[in-house]
C-alpha atoms as a PDB file:
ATOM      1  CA  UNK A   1     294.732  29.687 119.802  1.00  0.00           C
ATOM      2  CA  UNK A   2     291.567  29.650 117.534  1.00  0.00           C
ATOM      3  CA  UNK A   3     290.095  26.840 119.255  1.00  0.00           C
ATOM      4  CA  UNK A   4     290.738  27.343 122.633  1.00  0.00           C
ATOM      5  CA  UNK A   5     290.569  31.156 122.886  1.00  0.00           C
ATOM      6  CA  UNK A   6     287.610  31.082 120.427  1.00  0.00           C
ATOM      7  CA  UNK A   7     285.500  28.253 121.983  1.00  0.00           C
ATOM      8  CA  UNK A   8     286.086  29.740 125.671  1.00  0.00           C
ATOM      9  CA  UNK A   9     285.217  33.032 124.245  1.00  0.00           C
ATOM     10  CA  UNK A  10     281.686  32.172 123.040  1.00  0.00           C
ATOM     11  CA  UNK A  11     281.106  30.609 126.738  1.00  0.00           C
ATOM     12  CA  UNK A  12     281.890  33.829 128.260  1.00  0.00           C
ATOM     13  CA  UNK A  13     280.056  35.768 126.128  1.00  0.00           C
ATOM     14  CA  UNK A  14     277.026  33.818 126.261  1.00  0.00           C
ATOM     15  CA  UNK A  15     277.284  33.827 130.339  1.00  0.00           C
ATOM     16  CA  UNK A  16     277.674  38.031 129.667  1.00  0.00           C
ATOM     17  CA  UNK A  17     274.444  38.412 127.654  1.00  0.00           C
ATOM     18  CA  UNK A  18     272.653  35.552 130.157  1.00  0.00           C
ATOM     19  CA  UNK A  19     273.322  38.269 132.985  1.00  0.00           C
ATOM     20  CA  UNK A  20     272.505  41.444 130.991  1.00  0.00           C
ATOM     21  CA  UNK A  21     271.342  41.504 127.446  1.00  0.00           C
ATOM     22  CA  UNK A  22     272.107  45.401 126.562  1.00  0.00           C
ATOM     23  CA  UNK A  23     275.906  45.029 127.352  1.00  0.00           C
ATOM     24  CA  UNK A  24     276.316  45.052 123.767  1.00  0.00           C
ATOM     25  CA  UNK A  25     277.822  48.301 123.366  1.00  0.00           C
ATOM     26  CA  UNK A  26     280.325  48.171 126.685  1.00  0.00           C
ATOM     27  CA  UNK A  27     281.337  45.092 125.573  1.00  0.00           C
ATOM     28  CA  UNK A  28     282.650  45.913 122.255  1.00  0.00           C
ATOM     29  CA  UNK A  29     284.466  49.196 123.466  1.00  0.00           C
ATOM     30  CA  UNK A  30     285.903  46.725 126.598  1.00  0.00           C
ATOM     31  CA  UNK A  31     287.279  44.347 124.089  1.00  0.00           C
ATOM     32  CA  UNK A  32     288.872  47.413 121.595  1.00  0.00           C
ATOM     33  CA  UNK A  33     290.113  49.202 124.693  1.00  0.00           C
ATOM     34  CA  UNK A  34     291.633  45.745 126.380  1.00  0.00           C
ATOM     35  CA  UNK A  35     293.515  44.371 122.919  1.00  0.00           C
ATOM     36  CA  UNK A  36     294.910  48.094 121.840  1.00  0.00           C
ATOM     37  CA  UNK A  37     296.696  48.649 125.769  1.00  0.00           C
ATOM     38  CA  UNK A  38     297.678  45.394 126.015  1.00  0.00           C
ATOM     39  CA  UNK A  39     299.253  45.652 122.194  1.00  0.00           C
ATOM     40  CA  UNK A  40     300.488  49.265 122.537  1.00  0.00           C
ATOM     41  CA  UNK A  41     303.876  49.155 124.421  1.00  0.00           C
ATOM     42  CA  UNK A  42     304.951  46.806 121.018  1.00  0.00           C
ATOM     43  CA  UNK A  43     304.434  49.541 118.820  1.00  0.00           C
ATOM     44  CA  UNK A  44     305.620  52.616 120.808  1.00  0.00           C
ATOM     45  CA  UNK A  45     309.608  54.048 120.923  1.00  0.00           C
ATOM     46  CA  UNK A  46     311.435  56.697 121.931  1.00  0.00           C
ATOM     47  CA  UNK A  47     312.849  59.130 119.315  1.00  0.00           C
ATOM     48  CA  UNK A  48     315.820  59.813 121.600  1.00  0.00           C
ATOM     49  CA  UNK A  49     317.116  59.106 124.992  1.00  0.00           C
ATOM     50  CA  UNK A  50     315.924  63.005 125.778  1.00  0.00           C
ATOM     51  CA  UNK A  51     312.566  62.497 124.372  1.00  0.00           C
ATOM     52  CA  UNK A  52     309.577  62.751 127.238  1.00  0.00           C
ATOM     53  CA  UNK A  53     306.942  61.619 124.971  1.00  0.00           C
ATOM     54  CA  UNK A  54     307.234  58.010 123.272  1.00  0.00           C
ATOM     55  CA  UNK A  55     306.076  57.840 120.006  1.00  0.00           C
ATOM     56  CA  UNK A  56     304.535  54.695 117.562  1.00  0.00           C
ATOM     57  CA  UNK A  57     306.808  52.773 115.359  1.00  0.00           C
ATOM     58  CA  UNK A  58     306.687  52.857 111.924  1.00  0.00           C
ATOM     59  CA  UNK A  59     303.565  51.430 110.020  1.00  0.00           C
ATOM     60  CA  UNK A  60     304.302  48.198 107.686  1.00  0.00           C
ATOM     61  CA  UNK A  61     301.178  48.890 106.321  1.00  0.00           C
ATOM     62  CA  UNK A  62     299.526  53.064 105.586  1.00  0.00           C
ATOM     63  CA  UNK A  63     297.174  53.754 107.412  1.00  0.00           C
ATOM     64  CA  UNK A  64     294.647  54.276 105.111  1.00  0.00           C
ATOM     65  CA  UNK A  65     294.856  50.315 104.642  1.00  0.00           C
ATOM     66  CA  UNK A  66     293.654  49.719 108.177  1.00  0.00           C
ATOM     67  CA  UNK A  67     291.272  52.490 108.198  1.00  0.00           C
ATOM     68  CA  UNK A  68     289.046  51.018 105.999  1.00  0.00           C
ATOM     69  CA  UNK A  69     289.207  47.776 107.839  1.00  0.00           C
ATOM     70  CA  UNK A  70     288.691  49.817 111.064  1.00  0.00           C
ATOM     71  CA  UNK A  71     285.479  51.285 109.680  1.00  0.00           C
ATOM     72  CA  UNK A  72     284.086  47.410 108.817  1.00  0.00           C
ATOM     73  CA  UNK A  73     285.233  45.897 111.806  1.00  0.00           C
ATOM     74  CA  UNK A  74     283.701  48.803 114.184  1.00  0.00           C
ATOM     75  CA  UNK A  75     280.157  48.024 112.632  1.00  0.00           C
ATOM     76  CA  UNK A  76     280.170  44.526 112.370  1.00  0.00           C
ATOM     77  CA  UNK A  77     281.496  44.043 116.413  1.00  0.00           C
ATOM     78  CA  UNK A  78     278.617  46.182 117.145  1.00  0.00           C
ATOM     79  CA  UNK A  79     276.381  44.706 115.590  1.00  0.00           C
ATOM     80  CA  UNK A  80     277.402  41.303 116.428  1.00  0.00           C
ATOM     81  CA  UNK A  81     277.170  42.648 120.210  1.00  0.00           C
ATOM     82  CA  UNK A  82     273.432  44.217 119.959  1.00  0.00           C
ATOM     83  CA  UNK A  83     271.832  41.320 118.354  1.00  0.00           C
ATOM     84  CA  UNK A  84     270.991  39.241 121.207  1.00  0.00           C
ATOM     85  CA  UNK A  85     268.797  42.075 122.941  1.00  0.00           C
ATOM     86  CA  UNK A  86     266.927  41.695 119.728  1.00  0.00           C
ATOM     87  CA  UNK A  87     265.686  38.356 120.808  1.00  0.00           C
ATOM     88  CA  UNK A  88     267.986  36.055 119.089  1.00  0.00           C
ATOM     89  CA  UNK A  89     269.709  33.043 120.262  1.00  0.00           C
ATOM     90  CA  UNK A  90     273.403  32.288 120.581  1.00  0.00           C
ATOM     91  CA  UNK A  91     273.172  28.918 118.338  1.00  0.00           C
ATOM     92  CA  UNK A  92     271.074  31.087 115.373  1.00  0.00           C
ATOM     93  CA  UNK A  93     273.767  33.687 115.865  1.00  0.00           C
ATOM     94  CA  UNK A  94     276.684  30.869 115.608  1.00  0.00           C
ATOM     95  CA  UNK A  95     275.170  29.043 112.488  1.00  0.00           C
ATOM     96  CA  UNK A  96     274.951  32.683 110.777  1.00  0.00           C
ATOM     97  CA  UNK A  97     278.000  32.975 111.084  1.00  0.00           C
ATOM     98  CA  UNK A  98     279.188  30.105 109.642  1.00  0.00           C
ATOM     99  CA  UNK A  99     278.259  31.168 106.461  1.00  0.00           C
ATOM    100  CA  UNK A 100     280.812  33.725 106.518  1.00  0.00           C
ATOM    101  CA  UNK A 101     283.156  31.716 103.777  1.00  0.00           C
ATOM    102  CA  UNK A 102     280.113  31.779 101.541  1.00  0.00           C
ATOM    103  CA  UNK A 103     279.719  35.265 101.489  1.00  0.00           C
ATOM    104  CA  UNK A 104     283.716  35.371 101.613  1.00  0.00           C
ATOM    105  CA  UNK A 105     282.767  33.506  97.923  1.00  0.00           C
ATOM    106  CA  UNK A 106     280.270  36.154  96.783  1.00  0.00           C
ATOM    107  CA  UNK A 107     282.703  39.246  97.641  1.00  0.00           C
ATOM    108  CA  UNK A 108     285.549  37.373  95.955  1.00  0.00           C
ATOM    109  CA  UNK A 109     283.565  36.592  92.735  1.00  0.00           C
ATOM    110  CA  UNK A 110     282.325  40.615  92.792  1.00  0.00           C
ATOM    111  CA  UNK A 111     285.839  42.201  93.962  1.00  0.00           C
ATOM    112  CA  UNK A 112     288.367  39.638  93.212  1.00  0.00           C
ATOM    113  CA  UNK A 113     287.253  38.189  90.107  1.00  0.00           C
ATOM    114  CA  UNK A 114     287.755  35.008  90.918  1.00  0.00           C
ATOM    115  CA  UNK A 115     286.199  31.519  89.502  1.00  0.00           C
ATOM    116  CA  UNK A 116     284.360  29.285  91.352  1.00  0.00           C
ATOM    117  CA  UNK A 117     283.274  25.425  90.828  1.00  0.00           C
ATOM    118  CA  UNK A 118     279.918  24.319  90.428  1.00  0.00           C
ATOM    119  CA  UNK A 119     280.728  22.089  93.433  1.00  0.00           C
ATOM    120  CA  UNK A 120     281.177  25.460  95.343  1.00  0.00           C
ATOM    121  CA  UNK A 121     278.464  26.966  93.865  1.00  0.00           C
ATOM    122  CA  UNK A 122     276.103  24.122  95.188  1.00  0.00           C
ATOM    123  CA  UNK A 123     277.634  24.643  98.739  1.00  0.00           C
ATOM    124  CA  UNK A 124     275.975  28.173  98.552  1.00  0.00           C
ATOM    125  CA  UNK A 125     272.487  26.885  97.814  1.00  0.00           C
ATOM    126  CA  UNK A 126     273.240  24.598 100.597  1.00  0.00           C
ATOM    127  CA  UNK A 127     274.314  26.896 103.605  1.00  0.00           C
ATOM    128  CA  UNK A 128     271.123  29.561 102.163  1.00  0.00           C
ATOM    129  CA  UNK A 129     268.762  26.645 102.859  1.00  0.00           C
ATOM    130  CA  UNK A 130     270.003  25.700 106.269  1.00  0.00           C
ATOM    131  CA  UNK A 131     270.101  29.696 107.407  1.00  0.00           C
ATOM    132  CA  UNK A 132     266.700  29.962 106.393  1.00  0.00           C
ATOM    133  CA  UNK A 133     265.416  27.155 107.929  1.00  0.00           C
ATOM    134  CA  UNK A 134     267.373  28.035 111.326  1.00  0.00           C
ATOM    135  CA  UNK A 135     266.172  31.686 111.086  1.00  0.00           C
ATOM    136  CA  UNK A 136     262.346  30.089 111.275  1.00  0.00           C
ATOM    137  CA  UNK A 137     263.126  27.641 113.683  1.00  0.00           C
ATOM    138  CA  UNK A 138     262.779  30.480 116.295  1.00  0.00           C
ATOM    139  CA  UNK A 139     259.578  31.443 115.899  1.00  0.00           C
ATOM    140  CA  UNK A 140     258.127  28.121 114.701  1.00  0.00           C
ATOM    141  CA  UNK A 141     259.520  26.412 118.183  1.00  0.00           C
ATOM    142  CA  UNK A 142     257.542  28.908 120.448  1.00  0.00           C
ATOM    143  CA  UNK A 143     253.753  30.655 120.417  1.00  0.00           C
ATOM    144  CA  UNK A 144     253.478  33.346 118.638  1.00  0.00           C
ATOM    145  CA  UNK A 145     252.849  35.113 121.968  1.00  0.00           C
ATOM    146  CA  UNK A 146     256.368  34.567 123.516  1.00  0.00           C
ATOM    147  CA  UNK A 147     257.867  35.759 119.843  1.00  0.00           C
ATOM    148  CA  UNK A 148     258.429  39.076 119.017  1.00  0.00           C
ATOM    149  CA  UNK A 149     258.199  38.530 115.128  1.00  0.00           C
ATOM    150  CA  UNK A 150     259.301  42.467 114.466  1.00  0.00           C
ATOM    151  CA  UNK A 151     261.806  42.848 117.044  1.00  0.00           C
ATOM    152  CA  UNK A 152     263.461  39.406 116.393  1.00  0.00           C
ATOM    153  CA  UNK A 153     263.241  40.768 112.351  1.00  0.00           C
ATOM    154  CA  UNK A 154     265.210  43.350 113.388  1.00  0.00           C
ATOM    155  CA  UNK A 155     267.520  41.348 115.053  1.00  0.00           C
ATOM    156  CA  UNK A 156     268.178  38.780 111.823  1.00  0.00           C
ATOM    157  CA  UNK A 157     268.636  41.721 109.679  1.00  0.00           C
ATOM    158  CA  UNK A 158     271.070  42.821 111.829  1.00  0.00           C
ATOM    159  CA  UNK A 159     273.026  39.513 111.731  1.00  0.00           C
ATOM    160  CA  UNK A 160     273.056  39.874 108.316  1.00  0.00           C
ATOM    161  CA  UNK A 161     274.097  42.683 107.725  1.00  0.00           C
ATOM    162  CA  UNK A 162     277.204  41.618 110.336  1.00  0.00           C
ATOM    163  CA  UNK A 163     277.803  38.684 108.477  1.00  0.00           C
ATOM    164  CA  UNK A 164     278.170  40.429 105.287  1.00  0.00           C
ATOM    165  CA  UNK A 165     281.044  43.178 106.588  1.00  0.00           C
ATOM    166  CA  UNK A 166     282.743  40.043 108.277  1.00  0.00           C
ATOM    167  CA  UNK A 167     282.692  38.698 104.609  1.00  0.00           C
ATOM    168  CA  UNK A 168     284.038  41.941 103.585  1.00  0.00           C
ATOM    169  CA  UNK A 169     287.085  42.402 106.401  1.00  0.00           C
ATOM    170  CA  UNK A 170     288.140  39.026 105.184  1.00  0.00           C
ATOM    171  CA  UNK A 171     288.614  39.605 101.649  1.00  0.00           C
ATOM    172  CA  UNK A 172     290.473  43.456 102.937  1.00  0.00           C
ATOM    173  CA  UNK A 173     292.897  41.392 105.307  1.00  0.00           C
ATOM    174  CA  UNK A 174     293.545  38.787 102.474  1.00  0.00           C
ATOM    175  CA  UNK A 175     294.786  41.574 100.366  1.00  0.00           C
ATOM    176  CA  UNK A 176     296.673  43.649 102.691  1.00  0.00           C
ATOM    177  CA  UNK A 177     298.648  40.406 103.916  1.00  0.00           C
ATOM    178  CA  UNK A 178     299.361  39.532 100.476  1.00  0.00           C
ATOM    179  CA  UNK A 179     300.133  42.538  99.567  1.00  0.00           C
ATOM    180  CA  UNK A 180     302.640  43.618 102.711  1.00  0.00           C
ATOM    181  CA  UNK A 181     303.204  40.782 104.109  1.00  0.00           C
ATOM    182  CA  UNK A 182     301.828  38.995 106.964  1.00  0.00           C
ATOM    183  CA  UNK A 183     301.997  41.938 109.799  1.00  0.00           C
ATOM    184  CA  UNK A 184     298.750  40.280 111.728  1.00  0.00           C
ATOM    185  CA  UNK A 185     300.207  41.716 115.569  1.00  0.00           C
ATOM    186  CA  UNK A 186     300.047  45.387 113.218  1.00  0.00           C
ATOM    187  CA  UNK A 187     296.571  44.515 112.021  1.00  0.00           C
ATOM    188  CA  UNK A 188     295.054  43.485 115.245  1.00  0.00           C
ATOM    189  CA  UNK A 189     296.499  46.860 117.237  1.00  0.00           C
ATOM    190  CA  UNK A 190     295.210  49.369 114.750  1.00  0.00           C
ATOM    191  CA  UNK A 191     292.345  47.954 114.041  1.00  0.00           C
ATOM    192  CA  UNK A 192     291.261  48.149 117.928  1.00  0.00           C
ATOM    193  CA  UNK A 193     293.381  51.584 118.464  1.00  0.00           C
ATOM    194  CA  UNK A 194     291.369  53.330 115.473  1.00  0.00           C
ATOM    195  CA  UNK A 195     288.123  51.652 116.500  1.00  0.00           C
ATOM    196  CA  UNK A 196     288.103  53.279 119.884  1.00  0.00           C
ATOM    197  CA  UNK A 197     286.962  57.164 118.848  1.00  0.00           C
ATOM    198  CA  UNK A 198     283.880  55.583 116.751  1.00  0.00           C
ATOM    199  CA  UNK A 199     282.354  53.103 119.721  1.00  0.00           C
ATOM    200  CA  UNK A 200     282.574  56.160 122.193  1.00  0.00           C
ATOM    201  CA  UNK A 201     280.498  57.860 119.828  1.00  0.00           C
ATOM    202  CA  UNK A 202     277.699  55.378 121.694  1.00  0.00           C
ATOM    203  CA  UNK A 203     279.357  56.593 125.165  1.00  0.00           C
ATOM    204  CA  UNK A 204     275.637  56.201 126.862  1.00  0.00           C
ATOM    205  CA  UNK A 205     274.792  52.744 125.698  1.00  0.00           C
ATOM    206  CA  UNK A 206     278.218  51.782 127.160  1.00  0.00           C
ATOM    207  CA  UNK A 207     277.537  53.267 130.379  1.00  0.00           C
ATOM    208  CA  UNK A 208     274.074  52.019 130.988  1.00  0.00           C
ATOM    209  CA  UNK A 209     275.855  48.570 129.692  1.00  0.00           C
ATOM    210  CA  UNK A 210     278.198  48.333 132.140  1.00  0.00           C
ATOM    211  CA  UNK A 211     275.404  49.293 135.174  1.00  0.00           C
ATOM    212  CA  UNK A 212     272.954  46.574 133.947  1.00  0.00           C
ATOM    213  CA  UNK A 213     276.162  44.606 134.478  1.00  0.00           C
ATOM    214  CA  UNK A 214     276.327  45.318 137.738  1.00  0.00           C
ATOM    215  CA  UNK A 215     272.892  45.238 138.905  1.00  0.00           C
ATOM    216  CA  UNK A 216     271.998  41.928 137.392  1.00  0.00           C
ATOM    217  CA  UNK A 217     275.368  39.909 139.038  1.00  0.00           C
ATOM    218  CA  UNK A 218     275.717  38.121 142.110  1.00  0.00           C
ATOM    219  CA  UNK A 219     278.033  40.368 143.136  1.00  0.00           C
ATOM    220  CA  UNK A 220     280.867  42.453 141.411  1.00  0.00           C
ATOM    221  CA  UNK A 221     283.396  40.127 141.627  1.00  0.00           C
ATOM    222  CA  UNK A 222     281.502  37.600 139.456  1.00  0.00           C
ATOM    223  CA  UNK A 223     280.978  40.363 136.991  1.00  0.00           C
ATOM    224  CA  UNK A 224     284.589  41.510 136.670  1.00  0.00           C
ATOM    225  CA  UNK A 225     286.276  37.717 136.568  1.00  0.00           C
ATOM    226  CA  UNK A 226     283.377  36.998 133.626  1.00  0.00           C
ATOM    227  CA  UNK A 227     283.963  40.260 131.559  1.00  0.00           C
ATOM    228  CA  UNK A 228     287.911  40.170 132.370  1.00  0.00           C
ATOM    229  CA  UNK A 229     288.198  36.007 130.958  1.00  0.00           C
ATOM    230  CA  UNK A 230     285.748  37.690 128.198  1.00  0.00           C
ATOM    231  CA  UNK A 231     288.414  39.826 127.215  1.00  0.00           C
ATOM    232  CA  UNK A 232     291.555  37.706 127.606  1.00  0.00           C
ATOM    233  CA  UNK A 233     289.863  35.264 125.744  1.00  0.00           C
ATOM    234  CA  UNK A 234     288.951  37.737 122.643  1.00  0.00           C
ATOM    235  CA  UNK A 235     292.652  38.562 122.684  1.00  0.00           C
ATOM    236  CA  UNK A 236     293.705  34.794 121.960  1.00  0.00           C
ATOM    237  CA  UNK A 237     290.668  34.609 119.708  1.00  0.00           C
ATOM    238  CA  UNK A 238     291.601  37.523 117.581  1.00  0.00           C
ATOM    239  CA  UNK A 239     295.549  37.157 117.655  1.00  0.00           C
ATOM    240  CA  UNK A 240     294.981  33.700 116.406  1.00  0.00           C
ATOM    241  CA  UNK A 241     292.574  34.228 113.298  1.00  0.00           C
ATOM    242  CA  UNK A 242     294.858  37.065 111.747  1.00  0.00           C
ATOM    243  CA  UNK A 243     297.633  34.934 112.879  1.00  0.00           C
ATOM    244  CA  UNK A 244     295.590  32.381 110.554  1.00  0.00           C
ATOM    245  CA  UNK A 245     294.844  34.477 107.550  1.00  0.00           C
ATOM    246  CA  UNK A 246     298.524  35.743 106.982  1.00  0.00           C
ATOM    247  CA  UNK A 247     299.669  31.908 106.765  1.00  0.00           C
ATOM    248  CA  UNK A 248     297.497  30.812 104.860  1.00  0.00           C
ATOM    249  CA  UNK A 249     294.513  30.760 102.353  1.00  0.00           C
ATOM    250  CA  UNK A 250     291.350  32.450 102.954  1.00  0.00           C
ATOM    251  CA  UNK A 251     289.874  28.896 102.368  1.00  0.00           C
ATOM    252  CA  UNK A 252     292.179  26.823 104.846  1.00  0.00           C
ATOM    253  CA  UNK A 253     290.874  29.413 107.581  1.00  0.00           C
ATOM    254  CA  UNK A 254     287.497  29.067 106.643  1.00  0.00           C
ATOM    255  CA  UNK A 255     287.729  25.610 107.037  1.00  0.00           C
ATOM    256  CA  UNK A 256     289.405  26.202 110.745  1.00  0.00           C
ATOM    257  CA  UNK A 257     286.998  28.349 111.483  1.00  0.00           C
ATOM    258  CA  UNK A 258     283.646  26.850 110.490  1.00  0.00           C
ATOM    259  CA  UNK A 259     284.562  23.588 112.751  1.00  0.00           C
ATOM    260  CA  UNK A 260     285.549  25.922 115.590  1.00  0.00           C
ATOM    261  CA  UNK A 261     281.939  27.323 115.172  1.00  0.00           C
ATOM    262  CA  UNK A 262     280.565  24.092 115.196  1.00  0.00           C
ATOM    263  CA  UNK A 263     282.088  23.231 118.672  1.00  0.00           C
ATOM    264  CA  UNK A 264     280.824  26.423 119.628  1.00  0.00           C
ATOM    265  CA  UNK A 265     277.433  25.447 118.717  1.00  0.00           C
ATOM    266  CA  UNK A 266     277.529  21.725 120.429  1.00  0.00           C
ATOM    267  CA  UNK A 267     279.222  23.731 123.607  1.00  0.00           C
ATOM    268  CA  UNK A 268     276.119  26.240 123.473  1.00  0.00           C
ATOM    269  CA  UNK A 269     273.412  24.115 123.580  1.00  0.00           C
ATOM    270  CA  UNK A 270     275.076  21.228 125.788  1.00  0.00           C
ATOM    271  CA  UNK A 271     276.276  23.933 128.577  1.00  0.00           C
ATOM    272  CA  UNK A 272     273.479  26.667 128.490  1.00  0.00           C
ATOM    273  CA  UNK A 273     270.658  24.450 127.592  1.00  0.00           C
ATOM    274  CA  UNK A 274     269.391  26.588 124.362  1.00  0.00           C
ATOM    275  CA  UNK A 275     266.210  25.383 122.829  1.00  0.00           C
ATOM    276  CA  UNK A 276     267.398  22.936 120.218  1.00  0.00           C
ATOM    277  CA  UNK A 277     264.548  20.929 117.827  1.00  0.00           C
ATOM    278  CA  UNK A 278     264.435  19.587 114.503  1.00  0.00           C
ATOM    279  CA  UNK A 279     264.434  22.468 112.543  1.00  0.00           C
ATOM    280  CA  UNK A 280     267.578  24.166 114.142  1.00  0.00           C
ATOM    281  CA  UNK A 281     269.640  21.248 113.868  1.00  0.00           C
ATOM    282  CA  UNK A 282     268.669  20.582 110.190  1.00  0.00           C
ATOM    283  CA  UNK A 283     269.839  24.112 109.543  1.00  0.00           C
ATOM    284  CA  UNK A 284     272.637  24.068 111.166  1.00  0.00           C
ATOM    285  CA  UNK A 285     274.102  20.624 109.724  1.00  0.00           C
ATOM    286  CA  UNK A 286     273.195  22.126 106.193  1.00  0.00           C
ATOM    287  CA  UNK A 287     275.084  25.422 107.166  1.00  0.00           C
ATOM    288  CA  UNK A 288     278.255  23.373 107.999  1.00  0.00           C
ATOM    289  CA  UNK A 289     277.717  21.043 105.772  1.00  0.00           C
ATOM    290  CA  UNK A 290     277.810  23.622 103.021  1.00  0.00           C
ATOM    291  CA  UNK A 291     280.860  25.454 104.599  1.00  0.00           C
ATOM    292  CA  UNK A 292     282.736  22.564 104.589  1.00  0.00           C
ATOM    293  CA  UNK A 293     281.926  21.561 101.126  1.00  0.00           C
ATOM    294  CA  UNK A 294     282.941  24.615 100.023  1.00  0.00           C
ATOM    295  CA  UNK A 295     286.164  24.495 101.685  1.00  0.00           C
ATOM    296  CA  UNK A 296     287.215  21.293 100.448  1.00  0.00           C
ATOM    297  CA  UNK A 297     286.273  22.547  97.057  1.00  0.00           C
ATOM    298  CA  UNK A 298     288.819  25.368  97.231  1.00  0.00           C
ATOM    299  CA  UNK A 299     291.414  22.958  98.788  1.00  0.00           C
ATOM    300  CA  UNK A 300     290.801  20.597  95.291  1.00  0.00           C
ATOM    301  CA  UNK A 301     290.815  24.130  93.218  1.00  0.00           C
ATOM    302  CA  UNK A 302     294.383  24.822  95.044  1.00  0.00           C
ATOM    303  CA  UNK A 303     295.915  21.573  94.412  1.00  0.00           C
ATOM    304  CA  UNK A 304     295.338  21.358  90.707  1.00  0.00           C
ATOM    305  CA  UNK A 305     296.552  25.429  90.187  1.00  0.00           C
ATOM    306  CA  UNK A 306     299.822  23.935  91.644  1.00  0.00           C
ATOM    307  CA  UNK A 307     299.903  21.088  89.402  1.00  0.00           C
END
């Protein structure tokens, strides 16, 4: 589920934003509104055999545990979905986010208090290096005429600012598993159900998202099959990483995850032909380098607890 729904779900999305850069917005409320009707006949019931009206089931978890997550997630899948109308490419996007489990380390040394190895601590100066140097690859691989250095400024600062709430929702889902139990189908639903009243709060941007859309397909057909595998894809993708998470450590997904995002990356530049030099590709092998590192340094931390 990760790999395949995730994977295929980068190629869509990167064949959205080729045909219309500002679909940011209608493609985030899309994906909420897709996952919460296609989750919502699970969690509704009928009081009574008289009742007209069905109502939800009861919660595993109060809401005020998934409202907080809704309010994290909401930001960070917007800004996730903006960034690339800021002039930043799909592979810098991919190898920023592969330095998710680093900042998972950061929140979980702040909020958790955990301990962490000097092995781990290394793998942090590793995956800064290799973000910075794929941040400047941009501009440094094109004339400073074709580079918008403020608008693609913007665009970085909005990446990290995503990758730092995705740190955050991880460390909230770890606890709420642990602490109820893993109720992942419960977690994806009301995340996307409570998520729906703040994206419509950017009703216009969704509109005008979904016309570019139109106007810059082949036809409408090709628009609707792209957006609707988009969305069946994201489905698989998200059912499968809080699938994940409830299992098992935050460190064993990490791990899945940051080789996922490396296929994502070879897929990337091999299908859509991003620009790729040097400087990219020593930043990215130092950002999953460092992930991984850091990974298998948790894995050694787990084994000896148990011992």
């Amino acid at each position: 589920m990760v790999f395949g729904g995730c994977c295929s779900n980068v190629w869509t999305y990167e064949r959205l934003l080729k045909l219309s850069p500002q679909i940011g917005s209608a493609l985030t409320f899309s994906q909420m509104l897709f996952i919460t009707l296609q989750g919502l006949p699970r969690f509704l019931t009928w009081q009574s055999s008289q009742s007209f009206l069905p109502t939800l089931r009861p919660r595993q978890v109060p809401m005020r545990e998934w409202a907080t997550q809704v309010v994290v997630l909401t930001a960070g899948s917007l800004l996730n979905n903006w960034v690339y109308a800021f002039d930043v490419p799909i592979p810098i996007q991919i190898v920023f986010r592969s330095a998710v489990p680093i900042v998972s380390m950061i929140f979980g040394y702040v909020f958790l208090r955990r301990s962490y190895s000097f092995t781990q601590v290394a793998a942090v100066v590793i995956v800064v290096v290799g973000v910075v140097l794929a941040t400047l690859s941009r501009s440094s691989s094109q004339s400073s005429t074709s580079v918008d250095t403020g608008r693609y400024a913007v665009g970085i600062l909005m990446l990290v600012s995503s990758l730092f709430l995705s740190g955050f929702l991880g460390i909230l889902q770890e606890r709420t598993y642990g602490k109820y139990g893993p109720c992942w189908r419960e977690g994806v639903f009301y995340t996307h159900f409570l998520s729906l009243p703040a994206v419509l709060l950017f009703l216009p941007h969704v509109k005008k998202g979904f016309l570019d859309l139109h106007k810059a397909s082949p036809s409408l057909q090709t628009s609707i099959l792209i957006l609707a595998a988009n969305l069946g894809t994201q489905l698989v993708c998200v059912s499968g990483v809080n699938q994940l998470t409830s299992r098992v450590s935050s460190v064993s997904t990490n791990l899945v995850l940051t080789a996922r995002k490396a296929m994502s990356l070879c897929l990337s530049v091999w299908w859509f032909g991003n620009g790729w030099n040097v400087q990219l590709a020593s930043g990215a092998s130092l950002v999953l380098t460092g992930s991984l590192l850091y990974a298998f340094a948790g894995l050694r931390q787990s084994d000896k607890k148990r011992e």
